[in-house]
N, C-alpha and C. Protein backbone atom coordinates (compact mmCIF):
# COMPACT_ATOMS: atom_id res chain seq x y z
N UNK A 1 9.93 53.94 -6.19
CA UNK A 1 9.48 54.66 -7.38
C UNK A 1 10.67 55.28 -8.10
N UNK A 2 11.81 55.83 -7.25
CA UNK A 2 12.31 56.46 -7.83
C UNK A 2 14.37 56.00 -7.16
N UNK A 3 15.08 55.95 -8.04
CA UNK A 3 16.40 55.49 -7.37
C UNK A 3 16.63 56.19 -6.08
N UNK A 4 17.82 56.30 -5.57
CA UNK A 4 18.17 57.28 -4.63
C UNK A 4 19.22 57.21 -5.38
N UNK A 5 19.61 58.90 -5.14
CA UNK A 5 20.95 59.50 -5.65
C UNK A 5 22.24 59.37 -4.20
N UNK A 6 22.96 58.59 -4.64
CA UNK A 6 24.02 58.41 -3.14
C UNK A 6 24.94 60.05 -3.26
N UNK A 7 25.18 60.60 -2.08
CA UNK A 7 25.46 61.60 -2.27
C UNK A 7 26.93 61.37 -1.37
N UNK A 8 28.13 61.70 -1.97
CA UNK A 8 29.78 60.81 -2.00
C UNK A 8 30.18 62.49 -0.85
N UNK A 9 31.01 62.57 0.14
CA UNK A 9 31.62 62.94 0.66
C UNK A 9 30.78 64.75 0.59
N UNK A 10 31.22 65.79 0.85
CA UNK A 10 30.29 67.05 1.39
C UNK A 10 29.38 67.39 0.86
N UNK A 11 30.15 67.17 -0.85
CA UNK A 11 29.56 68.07 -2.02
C UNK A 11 28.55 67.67 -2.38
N UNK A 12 27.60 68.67 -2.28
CA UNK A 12 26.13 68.84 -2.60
C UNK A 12 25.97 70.08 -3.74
N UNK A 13 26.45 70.13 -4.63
CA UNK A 13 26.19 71.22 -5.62
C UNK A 13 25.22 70.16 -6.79
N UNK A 14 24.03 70.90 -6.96
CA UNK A 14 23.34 70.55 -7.76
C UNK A 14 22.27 71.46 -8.34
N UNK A 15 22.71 72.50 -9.56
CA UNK A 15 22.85 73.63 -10.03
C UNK A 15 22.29 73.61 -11.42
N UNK A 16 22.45 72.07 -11.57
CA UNK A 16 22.52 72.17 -13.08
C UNK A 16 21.17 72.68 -13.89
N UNK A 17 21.02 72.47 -15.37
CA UNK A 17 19.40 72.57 -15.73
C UNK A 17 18.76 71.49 -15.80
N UNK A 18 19.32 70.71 -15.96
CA UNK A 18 18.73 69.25 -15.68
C UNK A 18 17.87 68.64 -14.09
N UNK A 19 18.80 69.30 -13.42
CA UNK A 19 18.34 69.30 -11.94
C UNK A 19 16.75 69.69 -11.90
N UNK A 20 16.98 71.44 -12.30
CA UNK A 20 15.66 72.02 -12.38
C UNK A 20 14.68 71.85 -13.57
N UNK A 21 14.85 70.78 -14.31
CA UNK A 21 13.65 70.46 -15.49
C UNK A 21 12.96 68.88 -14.68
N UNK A 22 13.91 68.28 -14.17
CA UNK A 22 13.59 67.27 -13.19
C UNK A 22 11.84 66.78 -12.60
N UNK A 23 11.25 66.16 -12.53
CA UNK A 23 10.00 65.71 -11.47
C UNK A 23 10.08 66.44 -10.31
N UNK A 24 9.54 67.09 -9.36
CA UNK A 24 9.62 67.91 -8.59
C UNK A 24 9.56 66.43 -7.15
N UNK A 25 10.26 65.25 -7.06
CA UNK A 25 10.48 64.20 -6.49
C UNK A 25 11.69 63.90 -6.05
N UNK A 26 11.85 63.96 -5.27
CA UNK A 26 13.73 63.66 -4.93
C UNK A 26 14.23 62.27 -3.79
N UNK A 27 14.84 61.53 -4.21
CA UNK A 27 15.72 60.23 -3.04
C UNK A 27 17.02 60.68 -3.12
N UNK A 28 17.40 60.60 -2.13
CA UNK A 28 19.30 60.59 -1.39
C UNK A 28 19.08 59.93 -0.66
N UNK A 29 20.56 59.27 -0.55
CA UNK A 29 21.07 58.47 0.30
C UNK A 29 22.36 58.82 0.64
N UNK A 30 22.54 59.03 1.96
CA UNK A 30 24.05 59.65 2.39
C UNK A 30 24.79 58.69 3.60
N UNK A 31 25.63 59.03 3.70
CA UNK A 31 26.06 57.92 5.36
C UNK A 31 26.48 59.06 5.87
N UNK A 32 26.78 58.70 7.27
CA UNK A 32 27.23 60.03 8.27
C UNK A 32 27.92 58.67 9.27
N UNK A 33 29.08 59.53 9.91
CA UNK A 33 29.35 58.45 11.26
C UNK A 33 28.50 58.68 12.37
N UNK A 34 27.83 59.24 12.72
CA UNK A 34 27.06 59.44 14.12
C UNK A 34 25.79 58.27 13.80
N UNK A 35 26.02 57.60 15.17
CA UNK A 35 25.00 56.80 15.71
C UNK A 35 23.35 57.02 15.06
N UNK A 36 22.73 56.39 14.61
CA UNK A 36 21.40 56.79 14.33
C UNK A 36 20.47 57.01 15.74
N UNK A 37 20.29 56.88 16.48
CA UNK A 37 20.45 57.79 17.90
C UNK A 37 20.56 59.09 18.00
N UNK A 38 22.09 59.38 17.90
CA UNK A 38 22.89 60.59 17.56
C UNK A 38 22.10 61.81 17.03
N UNK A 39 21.68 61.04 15.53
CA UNK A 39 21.88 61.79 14.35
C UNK A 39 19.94 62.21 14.73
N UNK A 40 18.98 61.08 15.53
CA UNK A 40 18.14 61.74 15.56
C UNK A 40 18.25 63.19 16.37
N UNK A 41 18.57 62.67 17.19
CA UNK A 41 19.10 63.64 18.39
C UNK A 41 19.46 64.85 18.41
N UNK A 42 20.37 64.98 17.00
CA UNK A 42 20.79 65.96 16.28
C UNK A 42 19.56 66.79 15.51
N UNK A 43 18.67 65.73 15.11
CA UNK A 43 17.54 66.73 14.24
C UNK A 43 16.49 66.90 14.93
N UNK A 44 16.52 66.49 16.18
CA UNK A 44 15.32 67.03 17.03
C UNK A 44 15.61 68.17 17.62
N UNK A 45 16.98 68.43 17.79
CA UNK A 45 17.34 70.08 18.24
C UNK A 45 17.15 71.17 17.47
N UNK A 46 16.97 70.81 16.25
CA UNK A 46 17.30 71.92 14.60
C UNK A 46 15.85 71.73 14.33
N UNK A 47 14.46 71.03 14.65
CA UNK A 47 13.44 70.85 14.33
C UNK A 47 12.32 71.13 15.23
N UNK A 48 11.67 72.55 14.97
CA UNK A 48 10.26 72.46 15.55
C UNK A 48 9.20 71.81 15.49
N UNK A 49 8.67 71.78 16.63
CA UNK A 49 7.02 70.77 16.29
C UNK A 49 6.10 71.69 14.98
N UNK A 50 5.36 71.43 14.84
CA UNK A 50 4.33 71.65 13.76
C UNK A 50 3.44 73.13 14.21
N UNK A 51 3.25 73.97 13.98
CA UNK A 51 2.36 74.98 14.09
C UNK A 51 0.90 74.66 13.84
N UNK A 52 0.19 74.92 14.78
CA UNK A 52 -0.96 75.42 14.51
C UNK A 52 -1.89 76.34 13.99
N UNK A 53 -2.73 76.31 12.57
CA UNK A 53 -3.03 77.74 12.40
C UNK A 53 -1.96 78.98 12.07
N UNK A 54 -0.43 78.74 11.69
CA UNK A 54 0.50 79.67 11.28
C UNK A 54 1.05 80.19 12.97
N UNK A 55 0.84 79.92 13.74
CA UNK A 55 1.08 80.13 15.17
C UNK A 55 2.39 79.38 15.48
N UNK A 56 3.11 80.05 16.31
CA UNK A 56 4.47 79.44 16.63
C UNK A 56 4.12 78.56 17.59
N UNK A 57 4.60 77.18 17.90
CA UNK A 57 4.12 76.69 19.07
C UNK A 57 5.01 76.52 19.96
N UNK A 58 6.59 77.10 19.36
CA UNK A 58 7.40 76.87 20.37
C UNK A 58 8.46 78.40 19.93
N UNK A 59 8.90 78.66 21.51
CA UNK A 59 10.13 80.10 21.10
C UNK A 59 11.34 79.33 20.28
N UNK A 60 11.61 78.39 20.13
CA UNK A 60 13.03 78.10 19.37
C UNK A 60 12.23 78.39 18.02
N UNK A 61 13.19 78.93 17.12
CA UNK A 61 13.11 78.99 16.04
C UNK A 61 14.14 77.90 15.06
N UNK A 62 13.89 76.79 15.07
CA UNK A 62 14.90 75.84 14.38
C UNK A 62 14.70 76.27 12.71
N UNK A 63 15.54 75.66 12.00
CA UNK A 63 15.67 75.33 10.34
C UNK A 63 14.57 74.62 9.94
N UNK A 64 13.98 73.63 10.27
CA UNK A 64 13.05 73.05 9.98
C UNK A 64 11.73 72.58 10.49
N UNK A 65 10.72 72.21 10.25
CA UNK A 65 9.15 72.07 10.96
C UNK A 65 8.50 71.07 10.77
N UNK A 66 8.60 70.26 11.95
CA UNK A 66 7.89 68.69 12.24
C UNK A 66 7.77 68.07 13.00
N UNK A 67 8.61 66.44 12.14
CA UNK A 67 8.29 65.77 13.80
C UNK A 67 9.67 64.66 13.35
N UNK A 68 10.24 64.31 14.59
CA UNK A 68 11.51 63.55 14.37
C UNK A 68 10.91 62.27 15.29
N UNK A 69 10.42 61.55 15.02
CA UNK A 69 10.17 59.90 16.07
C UNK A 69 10.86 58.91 15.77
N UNK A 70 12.17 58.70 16.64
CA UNK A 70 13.02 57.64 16.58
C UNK A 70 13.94 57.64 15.61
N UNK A 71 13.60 56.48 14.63
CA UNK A 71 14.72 56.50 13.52
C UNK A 71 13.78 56.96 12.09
N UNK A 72 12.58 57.79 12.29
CA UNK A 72 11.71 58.61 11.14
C UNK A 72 11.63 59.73 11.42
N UNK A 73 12.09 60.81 10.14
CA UNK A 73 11.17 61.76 10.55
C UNK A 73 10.81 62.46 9.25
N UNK A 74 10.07 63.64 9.00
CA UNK A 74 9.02 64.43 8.44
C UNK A 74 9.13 65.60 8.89
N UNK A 75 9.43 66.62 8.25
CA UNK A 75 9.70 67.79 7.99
C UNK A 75 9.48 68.91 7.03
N UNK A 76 9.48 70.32 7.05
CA UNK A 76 9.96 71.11 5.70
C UNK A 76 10.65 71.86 6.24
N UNK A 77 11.05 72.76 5.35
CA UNK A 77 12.13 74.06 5.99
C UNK A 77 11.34 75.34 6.16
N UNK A 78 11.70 75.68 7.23
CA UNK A 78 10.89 77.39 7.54
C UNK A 78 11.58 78.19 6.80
N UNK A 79 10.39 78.82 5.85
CA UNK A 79 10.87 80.39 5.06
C UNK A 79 10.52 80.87 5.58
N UNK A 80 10.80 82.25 5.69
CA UNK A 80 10.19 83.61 5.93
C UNK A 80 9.46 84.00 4.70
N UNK A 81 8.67 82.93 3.55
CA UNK A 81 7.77 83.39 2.94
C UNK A 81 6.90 82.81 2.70
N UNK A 82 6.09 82.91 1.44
CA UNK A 82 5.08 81.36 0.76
C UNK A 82 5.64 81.07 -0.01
N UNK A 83 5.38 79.68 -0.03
CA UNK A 83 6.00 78.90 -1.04
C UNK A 83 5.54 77.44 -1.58
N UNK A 84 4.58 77.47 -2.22
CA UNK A 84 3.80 76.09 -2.03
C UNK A 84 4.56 74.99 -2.36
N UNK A 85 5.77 75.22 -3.21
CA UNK A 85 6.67 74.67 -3.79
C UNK A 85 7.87 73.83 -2.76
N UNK A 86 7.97 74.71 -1.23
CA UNK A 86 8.73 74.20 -0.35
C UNK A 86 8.84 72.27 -0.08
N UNK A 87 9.71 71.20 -0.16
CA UNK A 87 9.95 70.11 -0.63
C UNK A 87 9.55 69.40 1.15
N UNK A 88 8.77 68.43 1.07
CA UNK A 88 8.00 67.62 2.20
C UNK A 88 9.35 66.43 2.42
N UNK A 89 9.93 66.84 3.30
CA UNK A 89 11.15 65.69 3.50
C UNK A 89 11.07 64.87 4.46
N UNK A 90 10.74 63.38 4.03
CA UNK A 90 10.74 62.42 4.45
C UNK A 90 12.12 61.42 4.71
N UNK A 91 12.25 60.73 5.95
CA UNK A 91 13.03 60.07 5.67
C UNK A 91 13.19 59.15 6.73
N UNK A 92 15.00 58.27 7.02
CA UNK A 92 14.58 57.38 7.93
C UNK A 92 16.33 57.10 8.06
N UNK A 93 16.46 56.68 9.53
CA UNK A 93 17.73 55.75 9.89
C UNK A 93 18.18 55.03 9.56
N UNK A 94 19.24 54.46 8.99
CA UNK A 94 19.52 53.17 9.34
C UNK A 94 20.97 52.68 9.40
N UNK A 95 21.65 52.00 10.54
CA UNK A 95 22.65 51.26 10.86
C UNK A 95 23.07 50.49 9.84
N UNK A 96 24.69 51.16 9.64
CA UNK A 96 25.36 50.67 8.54
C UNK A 96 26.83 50.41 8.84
N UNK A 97 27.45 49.54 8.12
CA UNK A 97 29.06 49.40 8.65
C UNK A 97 29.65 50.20 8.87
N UNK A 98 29.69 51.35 7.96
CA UNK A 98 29.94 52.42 8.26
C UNK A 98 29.86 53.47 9.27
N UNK A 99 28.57 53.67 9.50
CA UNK A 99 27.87 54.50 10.51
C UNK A 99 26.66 54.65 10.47
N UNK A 100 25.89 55.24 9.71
CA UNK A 100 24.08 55.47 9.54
C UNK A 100 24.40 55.85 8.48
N UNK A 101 23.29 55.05 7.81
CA UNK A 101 22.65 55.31 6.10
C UNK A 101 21.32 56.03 6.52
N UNK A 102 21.41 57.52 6.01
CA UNK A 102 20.38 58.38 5.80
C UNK A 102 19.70 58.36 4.35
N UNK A 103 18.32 57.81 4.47
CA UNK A 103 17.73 57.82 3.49
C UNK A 103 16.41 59.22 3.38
N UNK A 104 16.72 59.93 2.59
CA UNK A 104 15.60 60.89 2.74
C UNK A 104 14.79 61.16 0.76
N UNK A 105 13.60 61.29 1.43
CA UNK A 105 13.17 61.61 0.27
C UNK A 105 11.99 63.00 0.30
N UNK A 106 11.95 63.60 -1.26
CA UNK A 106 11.51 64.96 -1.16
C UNK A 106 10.37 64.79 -1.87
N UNK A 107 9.44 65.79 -1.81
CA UNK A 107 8.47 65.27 -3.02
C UNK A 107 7.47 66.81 -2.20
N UNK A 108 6.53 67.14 -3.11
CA UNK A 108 5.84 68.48 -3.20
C UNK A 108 4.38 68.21 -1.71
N UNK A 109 3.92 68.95 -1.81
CA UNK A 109 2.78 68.54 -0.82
C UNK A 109 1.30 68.11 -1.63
N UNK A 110 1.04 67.21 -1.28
CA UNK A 110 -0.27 66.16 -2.08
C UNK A 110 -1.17 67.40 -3.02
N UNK A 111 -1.49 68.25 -1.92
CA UNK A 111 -2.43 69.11 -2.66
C UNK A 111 -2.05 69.27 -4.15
N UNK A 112 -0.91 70.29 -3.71
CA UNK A 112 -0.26 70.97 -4.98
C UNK A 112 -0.22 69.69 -6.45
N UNK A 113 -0.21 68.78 -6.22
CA UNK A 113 0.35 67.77 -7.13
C UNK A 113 -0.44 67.46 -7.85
N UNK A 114 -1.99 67.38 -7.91
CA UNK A 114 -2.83 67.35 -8.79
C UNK A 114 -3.87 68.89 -9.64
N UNK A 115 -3.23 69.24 -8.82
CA UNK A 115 -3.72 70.64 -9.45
C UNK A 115 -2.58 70.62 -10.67
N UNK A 116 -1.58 71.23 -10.07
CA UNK A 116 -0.11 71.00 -11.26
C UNK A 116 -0.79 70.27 -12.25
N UNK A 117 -0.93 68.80 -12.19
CA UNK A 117 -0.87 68.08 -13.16
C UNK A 117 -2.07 68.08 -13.55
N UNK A 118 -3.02 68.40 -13.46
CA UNK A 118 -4.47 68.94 -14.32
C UNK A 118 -4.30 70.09 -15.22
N UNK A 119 -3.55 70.88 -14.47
CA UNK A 119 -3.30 72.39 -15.00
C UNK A 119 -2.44 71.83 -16.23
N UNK A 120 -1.44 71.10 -16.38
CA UNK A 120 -0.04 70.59 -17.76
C UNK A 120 -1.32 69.92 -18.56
N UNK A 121 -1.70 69.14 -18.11
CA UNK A 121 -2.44 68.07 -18.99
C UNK A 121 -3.50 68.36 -19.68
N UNK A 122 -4.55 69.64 -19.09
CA UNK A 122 -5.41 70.55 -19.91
C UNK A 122 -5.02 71.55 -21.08
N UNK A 123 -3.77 71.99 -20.13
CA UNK A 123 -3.25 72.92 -21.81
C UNK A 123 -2.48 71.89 -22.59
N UNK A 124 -1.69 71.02 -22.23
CA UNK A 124 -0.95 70.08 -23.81
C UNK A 124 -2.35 69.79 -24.28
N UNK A 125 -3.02 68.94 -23.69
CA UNK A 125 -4.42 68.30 -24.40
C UNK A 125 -4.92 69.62 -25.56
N UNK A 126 -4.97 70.78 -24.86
CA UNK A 126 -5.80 71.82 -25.41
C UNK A 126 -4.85 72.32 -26.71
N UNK A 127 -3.49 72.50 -26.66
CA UNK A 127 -2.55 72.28 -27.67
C UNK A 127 -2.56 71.28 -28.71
N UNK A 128 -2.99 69.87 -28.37
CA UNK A 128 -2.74 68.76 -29.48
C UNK A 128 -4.56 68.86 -30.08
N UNK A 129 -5.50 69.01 -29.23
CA UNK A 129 -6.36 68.47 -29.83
C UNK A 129 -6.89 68.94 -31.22
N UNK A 130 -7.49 68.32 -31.96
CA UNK A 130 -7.71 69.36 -33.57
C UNK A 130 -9.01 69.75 -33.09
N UNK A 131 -9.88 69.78 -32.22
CA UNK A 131 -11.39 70.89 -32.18
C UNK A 131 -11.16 71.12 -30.67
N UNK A 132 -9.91 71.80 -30.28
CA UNK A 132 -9.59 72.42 -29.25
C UNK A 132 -10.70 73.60 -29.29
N UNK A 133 -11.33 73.95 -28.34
CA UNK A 133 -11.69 75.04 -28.19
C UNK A 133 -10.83 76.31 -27.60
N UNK A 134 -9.80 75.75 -26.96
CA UNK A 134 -8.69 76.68 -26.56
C UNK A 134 -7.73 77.60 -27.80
N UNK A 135 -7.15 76.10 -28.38
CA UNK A 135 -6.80 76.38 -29.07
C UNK A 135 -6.88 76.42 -30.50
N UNK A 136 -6.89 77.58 -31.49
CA UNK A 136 -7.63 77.35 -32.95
C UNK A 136 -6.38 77.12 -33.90
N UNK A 137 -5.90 78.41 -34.29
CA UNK A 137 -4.69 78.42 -35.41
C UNK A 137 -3.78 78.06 -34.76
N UNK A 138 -2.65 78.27 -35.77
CA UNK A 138 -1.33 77.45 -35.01
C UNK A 138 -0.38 78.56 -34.28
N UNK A 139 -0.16 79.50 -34.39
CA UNK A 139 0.17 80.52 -33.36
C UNK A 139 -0.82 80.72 -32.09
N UNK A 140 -1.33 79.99 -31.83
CA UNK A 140 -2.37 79.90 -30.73
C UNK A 140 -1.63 78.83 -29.84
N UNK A 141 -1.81 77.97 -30.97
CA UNK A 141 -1.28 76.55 -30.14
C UNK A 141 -0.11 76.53 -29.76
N UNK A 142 1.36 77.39 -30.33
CA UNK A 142 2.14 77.79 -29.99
C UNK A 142 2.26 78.58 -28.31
N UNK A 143 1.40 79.33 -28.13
CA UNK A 143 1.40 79.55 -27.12
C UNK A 143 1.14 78.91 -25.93
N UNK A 144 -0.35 78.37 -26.06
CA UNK A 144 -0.70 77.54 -25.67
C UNK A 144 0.33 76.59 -25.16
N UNK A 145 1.44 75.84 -25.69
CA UNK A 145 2.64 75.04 -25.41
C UNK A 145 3.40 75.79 -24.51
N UNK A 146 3.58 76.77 -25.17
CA UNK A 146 4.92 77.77 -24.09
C UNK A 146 4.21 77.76 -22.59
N UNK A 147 2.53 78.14 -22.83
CA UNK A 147 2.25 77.80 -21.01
C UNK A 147 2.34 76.85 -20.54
N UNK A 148 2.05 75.56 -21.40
CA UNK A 148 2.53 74.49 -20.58
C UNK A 148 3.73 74.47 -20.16
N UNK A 149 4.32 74.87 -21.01
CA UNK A 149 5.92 74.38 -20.66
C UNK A 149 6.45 75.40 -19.43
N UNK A 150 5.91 76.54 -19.22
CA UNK A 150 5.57 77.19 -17.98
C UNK A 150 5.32 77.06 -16.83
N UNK A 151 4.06 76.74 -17.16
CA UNK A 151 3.47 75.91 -15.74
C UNK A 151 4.41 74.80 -15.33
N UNK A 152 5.01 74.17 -16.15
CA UNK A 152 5.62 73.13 -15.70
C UNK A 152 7.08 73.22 -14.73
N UNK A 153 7.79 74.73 -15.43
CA UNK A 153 8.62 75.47 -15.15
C UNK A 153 8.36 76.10 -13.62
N UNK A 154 7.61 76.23 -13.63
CA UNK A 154 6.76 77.35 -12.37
C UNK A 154 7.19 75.89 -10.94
N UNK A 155 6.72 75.22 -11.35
CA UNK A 155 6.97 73.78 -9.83
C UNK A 155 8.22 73.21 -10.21
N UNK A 156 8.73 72.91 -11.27
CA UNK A 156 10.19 72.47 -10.91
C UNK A 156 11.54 73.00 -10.82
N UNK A 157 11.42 73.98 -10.86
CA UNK A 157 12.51 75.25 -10.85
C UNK A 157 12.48 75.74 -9.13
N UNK A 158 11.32 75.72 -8.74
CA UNK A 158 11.61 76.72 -6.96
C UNK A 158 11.54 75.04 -6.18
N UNK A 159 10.97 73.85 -6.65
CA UNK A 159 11.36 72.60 -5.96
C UNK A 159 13.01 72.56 -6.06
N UNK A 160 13.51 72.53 -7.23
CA UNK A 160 14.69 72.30 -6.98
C UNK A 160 15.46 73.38 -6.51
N UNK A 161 15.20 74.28 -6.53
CA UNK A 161 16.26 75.32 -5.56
C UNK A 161 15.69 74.91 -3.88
N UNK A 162 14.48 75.05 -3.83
CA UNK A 162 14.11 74.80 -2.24
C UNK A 162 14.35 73.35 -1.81
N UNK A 163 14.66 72.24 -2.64
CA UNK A 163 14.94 70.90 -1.94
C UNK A 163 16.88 71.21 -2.12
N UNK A 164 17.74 71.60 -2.69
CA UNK A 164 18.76 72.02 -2.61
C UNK A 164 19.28 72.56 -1.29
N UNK A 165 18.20 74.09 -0.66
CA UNK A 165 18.85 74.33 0.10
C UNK A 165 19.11 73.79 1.20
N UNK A 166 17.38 72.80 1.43
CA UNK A 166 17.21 72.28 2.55
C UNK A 166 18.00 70.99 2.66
N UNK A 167 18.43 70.39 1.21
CA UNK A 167 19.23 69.63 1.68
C UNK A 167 20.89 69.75 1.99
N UNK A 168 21.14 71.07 1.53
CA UNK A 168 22.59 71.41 2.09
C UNK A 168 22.51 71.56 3.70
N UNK A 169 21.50 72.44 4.46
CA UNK A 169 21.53 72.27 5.76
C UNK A 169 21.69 71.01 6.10
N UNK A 170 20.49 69.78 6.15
CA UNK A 170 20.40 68.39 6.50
C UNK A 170 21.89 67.58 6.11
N UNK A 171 22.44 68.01 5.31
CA UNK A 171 24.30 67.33 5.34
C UNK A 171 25.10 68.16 6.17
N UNK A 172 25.01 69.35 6.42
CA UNK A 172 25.92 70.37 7.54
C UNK A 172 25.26 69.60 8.88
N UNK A 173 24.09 69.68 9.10
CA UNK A 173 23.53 69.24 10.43
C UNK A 173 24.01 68.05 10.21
N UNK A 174 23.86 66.69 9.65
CA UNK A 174 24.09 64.72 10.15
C UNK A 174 25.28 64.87 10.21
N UNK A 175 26.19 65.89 9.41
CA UNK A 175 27.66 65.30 9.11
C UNK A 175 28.78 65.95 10.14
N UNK A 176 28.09 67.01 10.90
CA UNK A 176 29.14 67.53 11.69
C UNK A 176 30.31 68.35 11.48
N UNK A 177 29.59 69.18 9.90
CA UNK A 177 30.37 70.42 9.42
C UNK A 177 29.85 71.02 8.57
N UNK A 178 30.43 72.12 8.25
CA UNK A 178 29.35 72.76 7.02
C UNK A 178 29.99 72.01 5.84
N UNK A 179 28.73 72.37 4.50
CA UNK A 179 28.74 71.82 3.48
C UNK A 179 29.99 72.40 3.07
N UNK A 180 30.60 71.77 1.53
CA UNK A 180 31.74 72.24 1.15
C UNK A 180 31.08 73.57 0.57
N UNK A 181 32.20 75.08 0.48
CA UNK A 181 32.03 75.57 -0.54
C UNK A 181 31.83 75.81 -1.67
N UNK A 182 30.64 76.97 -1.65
CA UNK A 182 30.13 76.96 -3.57
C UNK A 182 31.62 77.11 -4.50
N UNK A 183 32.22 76.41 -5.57
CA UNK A 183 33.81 76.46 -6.37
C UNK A 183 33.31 77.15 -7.25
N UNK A 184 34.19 78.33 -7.87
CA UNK A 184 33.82 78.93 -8.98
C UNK A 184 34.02 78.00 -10.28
């Protein structure tokens, strides 16, 4: 559906506004030298099983919450808050000349995704239509726009900061150092 962005040596800065006006959908593709073996190996230590009911099911407290099987796994990142917005990271192994091609991809949780997009598509609709009942005069409809463009703001602005952070950990963890520093 969507390219993968190859992501070239540490740097993961992706800050921009473009980033955050973005589809709340994300592909990378990175290589790492560790064995795809390894590298699961590596994210089954940094990854809790799944909670039950908001219940811890295990005393480690890892970075992330799922399930790592083989050369797949499925995850999100543990906040210490809510966040419906937190990015569902999927992804998978694979053996490369190099070392392992990490393919991961981000994308919102099913629920959230049609609500969102009922919620944009009722107010533009309610903005363009001429026997809007929402909207009457044209300072109405003005507004009317600004919430869309809101709402729209509201899911792709905390996706892209929350698939950011989680993906700066997931390159410190495969790659076997921390990410490069934020450069002024």
């Amino acid at each position: 559906m969507f390219q993968a962005e190859p992501i070239a040596g540490t740097d993961f800065e992706r800050t921009g506004l473009r980033d955050c006006l973005r589809l709340p959908f994300r592909k990378y593709e990175f290589t790492t030298a560790m064995s795809p073996a390894h590298a699961a190996r590596i994210l089954q230590e940094n990854v809790e099983p799944p909670r039950k009911w908001g219940w811890p099911t295990s005393s480690k407290r890892g970075y992330f919450e799922g399930r790592v099987a083989g050369s797949r796994f499925k995850f999100h990142r543990i906040a210490g808050y809510q966040n419906s917005f937190l990015p569902i990271i999927e992804g998978s192994f694979r053996r490369d000349a190099v070392g392992t091609l990490v393919t991961v991809n981000m994308r919102l949780v099913w629920l959230v995704v049609p609500i969102w997009i009922g919620i944009i598509v009722f107010l533009g609709w309610s903005s363009v239509s001429v026997d809007s009942v929402v909207a009457g005069p044209f300072a109405v409809r003005m507004v009317v726009i600004a919430m869309t463009l809101f709402i729209y703001l509201v899911a792709t602005v905390p996706f892209a900061i929350e698939s950011r952070i989680a993906m700066k950990r997931l390159l410190e963890l495969l790659r076997s150092g921390p990410a490069a520093p934020v450069s002024p």
